[in-house]
PDB file of N, CA and C in Angstrom:
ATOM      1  N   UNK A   1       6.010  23.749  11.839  1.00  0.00           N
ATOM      2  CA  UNK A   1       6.605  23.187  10.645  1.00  0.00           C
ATOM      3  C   UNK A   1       6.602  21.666  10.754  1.00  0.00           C
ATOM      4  N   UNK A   2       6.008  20.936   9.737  1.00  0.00           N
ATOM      5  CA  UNK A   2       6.259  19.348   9.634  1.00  0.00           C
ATOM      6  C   UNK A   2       7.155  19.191   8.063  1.00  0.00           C
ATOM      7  N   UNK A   3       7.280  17.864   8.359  1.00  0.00           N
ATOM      8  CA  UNK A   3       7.770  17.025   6.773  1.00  0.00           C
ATOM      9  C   UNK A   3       6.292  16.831   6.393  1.00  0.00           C
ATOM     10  N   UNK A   4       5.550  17.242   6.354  1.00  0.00           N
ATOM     11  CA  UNK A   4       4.358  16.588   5.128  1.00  0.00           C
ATOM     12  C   UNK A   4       4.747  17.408   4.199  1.00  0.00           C
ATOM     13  N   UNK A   5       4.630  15.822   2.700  1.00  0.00           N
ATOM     14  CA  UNK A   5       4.727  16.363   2.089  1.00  0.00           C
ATOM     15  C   UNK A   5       3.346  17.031   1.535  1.00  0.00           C
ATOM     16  N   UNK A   6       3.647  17.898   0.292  1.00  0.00           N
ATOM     17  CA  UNK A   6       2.181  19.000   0.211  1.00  0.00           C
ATOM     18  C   UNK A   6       2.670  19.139  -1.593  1.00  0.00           C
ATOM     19  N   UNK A   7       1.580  18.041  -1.779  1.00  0.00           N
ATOM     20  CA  UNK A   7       1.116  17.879  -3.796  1.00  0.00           C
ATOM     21  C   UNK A   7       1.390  19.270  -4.058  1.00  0.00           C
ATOM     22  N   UNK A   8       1.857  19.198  -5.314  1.00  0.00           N
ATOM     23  CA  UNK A   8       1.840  20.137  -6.185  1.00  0.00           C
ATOM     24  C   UNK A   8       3.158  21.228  -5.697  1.00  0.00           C
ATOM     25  N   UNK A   9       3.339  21.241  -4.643  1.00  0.00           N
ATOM     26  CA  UNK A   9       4.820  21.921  -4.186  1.00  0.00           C
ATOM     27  C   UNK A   9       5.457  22.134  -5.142  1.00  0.00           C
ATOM     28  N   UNK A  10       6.411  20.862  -5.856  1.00  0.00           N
ATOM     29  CA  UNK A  10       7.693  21.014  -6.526  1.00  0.00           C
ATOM     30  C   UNK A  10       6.956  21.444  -7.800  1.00  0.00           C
ATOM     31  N   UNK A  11       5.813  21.464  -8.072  1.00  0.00           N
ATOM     32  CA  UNK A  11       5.402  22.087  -9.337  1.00  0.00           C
ATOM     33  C   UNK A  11       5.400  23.465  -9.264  1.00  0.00           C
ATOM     34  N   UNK A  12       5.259  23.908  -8.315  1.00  0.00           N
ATOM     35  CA  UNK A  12       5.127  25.271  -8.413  1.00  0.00           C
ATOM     36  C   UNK A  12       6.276  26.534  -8.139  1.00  0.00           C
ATOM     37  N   UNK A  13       6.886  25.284  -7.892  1.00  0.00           N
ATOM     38  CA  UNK A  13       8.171  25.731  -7.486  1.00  0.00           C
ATOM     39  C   UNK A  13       9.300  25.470  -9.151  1.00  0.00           C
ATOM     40  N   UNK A  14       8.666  24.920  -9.216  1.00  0.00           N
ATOM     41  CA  UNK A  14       9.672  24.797 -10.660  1.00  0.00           C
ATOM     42  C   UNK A  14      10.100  25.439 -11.642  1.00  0.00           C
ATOM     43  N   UNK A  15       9.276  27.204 -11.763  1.00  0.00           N
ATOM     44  CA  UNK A  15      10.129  28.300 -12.467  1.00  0.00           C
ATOM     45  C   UNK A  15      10.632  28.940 -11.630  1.00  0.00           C
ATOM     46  N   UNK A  16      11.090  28.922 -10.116  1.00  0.00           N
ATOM     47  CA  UNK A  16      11.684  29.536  -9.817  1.00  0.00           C
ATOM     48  C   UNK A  16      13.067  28.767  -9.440  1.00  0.00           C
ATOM     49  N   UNK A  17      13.434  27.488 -10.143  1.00  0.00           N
ATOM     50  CA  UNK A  17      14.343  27.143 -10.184  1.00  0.00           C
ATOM     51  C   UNK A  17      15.940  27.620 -11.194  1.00  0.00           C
ATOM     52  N   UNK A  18      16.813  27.859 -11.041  1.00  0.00           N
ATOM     53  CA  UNK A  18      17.624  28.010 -12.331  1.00  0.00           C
ATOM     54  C   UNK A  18      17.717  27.295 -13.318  1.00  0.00           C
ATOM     55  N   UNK A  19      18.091  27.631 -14.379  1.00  0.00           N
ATOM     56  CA  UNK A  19      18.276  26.686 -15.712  1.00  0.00           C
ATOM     57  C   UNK A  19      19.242  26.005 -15.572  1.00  0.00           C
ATOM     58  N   UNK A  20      20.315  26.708 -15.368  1.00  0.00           N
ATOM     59  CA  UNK A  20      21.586  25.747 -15.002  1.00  0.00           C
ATOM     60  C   UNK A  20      22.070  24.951 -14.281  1.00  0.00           C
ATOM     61  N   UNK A  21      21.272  24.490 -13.472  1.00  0.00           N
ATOM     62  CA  UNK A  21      21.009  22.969 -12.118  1.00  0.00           C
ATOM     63  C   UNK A  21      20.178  22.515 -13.049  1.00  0.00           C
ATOM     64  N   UNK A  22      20.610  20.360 -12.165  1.00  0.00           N
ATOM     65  CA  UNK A  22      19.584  19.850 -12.497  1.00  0.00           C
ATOM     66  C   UNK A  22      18.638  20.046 -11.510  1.00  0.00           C
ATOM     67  N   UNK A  23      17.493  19.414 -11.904  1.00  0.00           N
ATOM     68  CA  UNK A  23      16.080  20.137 -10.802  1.00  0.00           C
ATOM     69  C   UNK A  23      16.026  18.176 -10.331  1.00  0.00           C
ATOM     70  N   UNK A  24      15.712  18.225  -9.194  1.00  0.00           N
ATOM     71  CA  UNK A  24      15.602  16.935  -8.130  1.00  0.00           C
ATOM     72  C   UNK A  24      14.392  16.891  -7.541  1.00  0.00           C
ATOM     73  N   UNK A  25      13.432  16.238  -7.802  1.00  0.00           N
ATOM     74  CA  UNK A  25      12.305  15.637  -6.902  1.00  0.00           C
ATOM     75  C   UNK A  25      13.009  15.503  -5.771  1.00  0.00           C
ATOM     76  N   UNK A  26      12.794  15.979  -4.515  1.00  0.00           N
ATOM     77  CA  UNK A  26      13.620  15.009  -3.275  1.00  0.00           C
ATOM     78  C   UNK A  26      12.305  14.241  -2.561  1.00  0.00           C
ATOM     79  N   UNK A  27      11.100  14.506  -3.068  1.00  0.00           N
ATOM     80  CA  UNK A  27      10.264  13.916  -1.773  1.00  0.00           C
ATOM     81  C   UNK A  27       8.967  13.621  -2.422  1.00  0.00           C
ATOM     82  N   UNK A  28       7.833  12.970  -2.361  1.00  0.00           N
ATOM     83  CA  UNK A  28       6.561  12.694  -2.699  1.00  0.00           C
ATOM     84  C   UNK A  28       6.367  11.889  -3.809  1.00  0.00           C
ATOM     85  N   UNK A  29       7.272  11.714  -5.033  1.00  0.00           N
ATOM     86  CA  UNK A  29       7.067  11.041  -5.927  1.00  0.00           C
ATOM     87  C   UNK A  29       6.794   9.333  -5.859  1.00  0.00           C
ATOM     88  N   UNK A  30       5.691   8.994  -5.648  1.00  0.00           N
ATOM     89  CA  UNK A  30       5.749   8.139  -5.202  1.00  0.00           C
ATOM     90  C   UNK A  30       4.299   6.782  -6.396  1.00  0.00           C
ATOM     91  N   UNK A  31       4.188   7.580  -7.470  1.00  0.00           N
ATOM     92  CA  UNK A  31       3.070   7.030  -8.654  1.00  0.00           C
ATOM     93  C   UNK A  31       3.700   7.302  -9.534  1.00  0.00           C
ATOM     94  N   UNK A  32       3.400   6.514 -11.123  1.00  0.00           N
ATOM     95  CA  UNK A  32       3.807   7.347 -12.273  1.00  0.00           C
ATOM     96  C   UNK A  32       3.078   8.814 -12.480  1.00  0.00           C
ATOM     97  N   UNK A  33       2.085   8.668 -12.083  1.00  0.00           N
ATOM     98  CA  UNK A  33       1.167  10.108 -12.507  1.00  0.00           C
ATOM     99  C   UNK A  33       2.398  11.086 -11.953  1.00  0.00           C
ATOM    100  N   UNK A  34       2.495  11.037 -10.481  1.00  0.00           N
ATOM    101  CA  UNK A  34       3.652  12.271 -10.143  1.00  0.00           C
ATOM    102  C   UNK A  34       4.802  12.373 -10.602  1.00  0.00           C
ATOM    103  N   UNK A  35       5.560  11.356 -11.065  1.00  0.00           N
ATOM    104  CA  UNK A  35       6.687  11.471 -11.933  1.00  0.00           C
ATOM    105  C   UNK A  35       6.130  12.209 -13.377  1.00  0.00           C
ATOM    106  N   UNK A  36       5.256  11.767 -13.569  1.00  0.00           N
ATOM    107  CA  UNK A  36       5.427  12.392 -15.106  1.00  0.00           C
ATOM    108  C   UNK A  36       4.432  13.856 -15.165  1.00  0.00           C
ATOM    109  N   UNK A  37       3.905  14.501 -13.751  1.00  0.00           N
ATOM    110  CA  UNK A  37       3.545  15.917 -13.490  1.00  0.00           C
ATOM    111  C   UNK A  37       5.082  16.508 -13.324  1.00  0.00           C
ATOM    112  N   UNK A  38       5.931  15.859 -12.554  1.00  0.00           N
ATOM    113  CA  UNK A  38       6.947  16.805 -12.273  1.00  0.00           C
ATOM    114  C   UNK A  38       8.179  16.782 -13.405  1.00  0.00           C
ATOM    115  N   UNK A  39       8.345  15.471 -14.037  1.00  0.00           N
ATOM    116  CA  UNK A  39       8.923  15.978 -15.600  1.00  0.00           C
ATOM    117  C   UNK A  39       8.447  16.556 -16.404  1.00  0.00           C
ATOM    118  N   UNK A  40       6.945  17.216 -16.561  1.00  0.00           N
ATOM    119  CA  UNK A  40       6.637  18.053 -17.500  1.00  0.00           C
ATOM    120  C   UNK A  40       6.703  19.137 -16.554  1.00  0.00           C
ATOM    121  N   UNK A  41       6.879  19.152 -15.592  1.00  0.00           N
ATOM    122  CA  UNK A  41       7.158  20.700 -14.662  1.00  0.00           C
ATOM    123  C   UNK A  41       8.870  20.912 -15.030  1.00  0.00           C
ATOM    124  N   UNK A  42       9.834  19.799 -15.799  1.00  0.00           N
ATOM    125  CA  UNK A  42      10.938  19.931 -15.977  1.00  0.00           C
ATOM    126  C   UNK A  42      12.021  19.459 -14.727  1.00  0.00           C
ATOM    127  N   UNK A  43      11.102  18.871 -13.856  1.00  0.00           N
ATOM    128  CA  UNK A  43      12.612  17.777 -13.266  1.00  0.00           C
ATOM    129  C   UNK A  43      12.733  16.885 -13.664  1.00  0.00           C
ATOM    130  N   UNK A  44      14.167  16.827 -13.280  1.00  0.00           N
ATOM    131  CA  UNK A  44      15.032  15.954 -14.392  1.00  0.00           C
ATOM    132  C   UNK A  44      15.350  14.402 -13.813  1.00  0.00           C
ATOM    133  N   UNK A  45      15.821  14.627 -12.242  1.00  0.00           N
ATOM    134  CA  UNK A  45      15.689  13.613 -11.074  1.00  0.00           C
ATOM    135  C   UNK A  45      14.656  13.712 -10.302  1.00  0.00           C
ATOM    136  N   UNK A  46      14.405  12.303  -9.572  1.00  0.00           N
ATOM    137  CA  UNK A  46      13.130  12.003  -8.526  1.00  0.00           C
ATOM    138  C   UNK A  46      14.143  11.067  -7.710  1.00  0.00           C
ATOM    139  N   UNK A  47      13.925  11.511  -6.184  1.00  0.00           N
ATOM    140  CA  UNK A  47      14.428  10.302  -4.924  1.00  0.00           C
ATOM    141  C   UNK A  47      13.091   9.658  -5.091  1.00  0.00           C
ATOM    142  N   UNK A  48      12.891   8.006  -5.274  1.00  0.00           N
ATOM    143  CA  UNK A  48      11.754   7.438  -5.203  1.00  0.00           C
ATOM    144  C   UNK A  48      11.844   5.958  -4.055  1.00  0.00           C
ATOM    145  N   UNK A  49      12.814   6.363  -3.158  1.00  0.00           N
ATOM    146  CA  UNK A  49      13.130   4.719  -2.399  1.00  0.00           C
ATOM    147  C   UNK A  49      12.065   4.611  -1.679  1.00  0.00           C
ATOM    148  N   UNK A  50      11.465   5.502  -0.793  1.00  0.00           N
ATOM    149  CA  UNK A  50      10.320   5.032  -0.034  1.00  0.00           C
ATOM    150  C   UNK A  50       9.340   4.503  -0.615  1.00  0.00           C
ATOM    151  N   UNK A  51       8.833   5.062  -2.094  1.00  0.00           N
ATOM    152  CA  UNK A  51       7.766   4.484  -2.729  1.00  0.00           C
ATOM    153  C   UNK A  51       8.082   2.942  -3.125  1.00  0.00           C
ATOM    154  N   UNK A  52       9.148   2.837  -3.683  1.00  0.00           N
ATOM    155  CA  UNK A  52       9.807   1.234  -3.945  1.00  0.00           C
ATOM    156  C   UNK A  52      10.160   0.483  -2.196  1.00  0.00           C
ATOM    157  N   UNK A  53      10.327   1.168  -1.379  1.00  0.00           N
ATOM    158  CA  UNK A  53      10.218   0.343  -0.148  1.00  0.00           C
ATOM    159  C   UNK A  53       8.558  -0.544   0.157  1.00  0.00           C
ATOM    160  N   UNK A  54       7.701   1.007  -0.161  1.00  0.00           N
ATOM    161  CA  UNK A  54       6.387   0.255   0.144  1.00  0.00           C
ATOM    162  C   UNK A  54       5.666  -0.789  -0.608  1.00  0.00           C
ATOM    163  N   UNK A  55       6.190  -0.604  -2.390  1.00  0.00           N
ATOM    164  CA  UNK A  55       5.633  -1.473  -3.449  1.00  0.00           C
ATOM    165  C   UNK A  55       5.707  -2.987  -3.157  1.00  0.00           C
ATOM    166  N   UNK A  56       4.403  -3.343  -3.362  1.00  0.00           N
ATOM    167  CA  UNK A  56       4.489  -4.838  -3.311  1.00  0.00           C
ATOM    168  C   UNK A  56       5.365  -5.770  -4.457  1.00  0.00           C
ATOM    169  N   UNK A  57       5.735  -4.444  -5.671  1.00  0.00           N
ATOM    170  CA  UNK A  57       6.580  -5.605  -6.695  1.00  0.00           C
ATOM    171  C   UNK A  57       7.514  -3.827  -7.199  1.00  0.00           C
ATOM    172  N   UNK A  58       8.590  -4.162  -6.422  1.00  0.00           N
ATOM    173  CA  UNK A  58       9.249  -2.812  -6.596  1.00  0.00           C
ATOM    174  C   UNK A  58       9.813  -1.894  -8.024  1.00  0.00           C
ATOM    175  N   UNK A  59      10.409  -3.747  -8.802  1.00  0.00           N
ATOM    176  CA  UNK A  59      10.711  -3.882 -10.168  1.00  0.00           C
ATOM    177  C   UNK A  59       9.296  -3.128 -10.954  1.00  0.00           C
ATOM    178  N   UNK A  60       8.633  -3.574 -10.810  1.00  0.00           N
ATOM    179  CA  UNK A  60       6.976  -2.945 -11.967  1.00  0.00           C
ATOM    180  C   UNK A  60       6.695  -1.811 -11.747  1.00  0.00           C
ATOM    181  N   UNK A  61       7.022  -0.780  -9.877  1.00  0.00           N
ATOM    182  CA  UNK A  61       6.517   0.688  -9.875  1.00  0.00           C
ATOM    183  C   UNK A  61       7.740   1.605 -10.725  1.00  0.00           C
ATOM    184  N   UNK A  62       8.893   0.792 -10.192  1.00  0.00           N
ATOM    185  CA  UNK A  62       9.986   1.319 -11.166  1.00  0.00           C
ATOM    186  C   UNK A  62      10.004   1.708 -12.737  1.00  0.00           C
ATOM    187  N   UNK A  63       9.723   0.652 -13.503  1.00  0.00           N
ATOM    188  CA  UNK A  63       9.231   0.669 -14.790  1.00  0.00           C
ATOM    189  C   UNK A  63       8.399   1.612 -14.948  1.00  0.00           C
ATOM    190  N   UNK A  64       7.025   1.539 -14.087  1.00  0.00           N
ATOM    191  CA  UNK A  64       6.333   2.240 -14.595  1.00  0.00           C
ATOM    192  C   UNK A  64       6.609   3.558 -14.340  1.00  0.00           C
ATOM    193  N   UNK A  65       7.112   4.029 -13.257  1.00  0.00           N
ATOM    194  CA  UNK A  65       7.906   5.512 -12.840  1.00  0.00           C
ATOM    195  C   UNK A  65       8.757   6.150 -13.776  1.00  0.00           C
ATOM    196  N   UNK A  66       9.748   4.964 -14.064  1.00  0.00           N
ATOM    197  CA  UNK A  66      10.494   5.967 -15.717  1.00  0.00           C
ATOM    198  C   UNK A  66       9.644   5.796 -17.004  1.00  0.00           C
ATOM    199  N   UNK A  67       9.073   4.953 -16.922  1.00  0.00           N
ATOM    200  CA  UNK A  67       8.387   5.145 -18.512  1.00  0.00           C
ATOM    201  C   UNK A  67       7.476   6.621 -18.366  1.00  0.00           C
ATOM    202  N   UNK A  68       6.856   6.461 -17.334  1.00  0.00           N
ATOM    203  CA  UNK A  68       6.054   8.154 -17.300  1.00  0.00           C
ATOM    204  C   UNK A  68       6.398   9.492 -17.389  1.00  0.00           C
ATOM    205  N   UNK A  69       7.783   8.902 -16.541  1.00  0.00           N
ATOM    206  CA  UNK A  69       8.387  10.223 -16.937  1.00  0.00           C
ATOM    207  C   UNK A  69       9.582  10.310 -18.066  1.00  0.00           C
ATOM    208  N   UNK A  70       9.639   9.337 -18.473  1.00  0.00           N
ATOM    209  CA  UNK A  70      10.062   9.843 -20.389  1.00  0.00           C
ATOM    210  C   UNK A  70       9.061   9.857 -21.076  1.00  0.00           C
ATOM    211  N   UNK A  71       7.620   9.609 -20.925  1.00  0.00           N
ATOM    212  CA  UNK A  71       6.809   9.755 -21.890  1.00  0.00           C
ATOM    213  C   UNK A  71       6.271  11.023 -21.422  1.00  0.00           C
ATOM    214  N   UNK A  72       6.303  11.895 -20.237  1.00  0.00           N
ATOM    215  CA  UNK A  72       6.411  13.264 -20.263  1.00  0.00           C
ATOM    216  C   UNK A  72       7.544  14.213 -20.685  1.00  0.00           C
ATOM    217  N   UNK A  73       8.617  13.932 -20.691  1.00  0.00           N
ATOM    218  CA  UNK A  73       9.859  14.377 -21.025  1.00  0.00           C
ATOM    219  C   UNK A  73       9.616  14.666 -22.640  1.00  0.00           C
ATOM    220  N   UNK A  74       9.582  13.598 -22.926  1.00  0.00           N
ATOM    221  CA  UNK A  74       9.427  13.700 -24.796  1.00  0.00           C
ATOM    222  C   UNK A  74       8.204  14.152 -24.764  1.00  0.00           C
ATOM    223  N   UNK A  75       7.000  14.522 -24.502  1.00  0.00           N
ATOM    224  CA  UNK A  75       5.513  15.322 -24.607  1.00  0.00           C
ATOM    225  C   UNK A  75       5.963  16.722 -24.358  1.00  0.00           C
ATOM    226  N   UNK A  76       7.438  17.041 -23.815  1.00  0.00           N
ATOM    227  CA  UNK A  76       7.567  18.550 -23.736  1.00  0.00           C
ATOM    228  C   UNK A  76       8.708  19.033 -24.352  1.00  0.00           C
ATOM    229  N   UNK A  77       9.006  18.125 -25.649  1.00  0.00           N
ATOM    230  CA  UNK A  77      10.554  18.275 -25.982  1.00  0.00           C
ATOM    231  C   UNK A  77      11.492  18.210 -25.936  1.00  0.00           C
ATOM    232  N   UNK A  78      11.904  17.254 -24.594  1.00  0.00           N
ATOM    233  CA  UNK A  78      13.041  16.764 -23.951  1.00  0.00           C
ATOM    234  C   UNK A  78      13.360  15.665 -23.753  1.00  0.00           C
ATOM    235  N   UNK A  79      14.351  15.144 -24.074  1.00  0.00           N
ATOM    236  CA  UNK A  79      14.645  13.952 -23.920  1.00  0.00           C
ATOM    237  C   UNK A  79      14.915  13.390 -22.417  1.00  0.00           C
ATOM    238  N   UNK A  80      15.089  11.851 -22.077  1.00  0.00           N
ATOM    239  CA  UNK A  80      15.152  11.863 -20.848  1.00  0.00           C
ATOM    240  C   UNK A  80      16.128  10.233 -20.959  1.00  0.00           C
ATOM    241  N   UNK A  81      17.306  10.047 -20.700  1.00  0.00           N
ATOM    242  CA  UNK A  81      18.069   8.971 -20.434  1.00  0.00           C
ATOM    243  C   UNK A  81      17.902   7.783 -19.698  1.00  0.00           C
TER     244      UNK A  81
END
């Protein structure tokens, strides 16, 4: 057993989550592309500090991390705060 993480995991894992939790990225999100695969997989939170540790301009991956994933959120009917 390692910590690697392994793409596509929390996607596939994401109907076997309950409805009634929120659903949490805890690990890999680390591009907008993966934020906004795993809000149209319907999570709602992402832990993203390591990716903003490594960014050379932490402010701009940020931005671009929530804009992707509200512009997936609203592409599946959901709003996103």
């Amino acid at each position: 057993m390692t910590l690697q993480v392994v793409p596509g995991r929390l996607v596939a894992l994401a109907p076997r989550l309950p409805d009634a939790v929120p659903r949490v990225a805890e690990s890999g999100v680390d591009t907008p592309q993966a934020a906004a695969q795993l809000a149209a997989a319907g999570y709602e939170l992402a832990l993203i500090g390591g990716a903003l540790m490594k960014a050379p301009d932490p402010a701009v991956l940020l931005g671009a991390i929530l804009a992707a994933g509200r512009a997936a959120r609203q592409g599946r009917g959901a709003t996103c705060g």
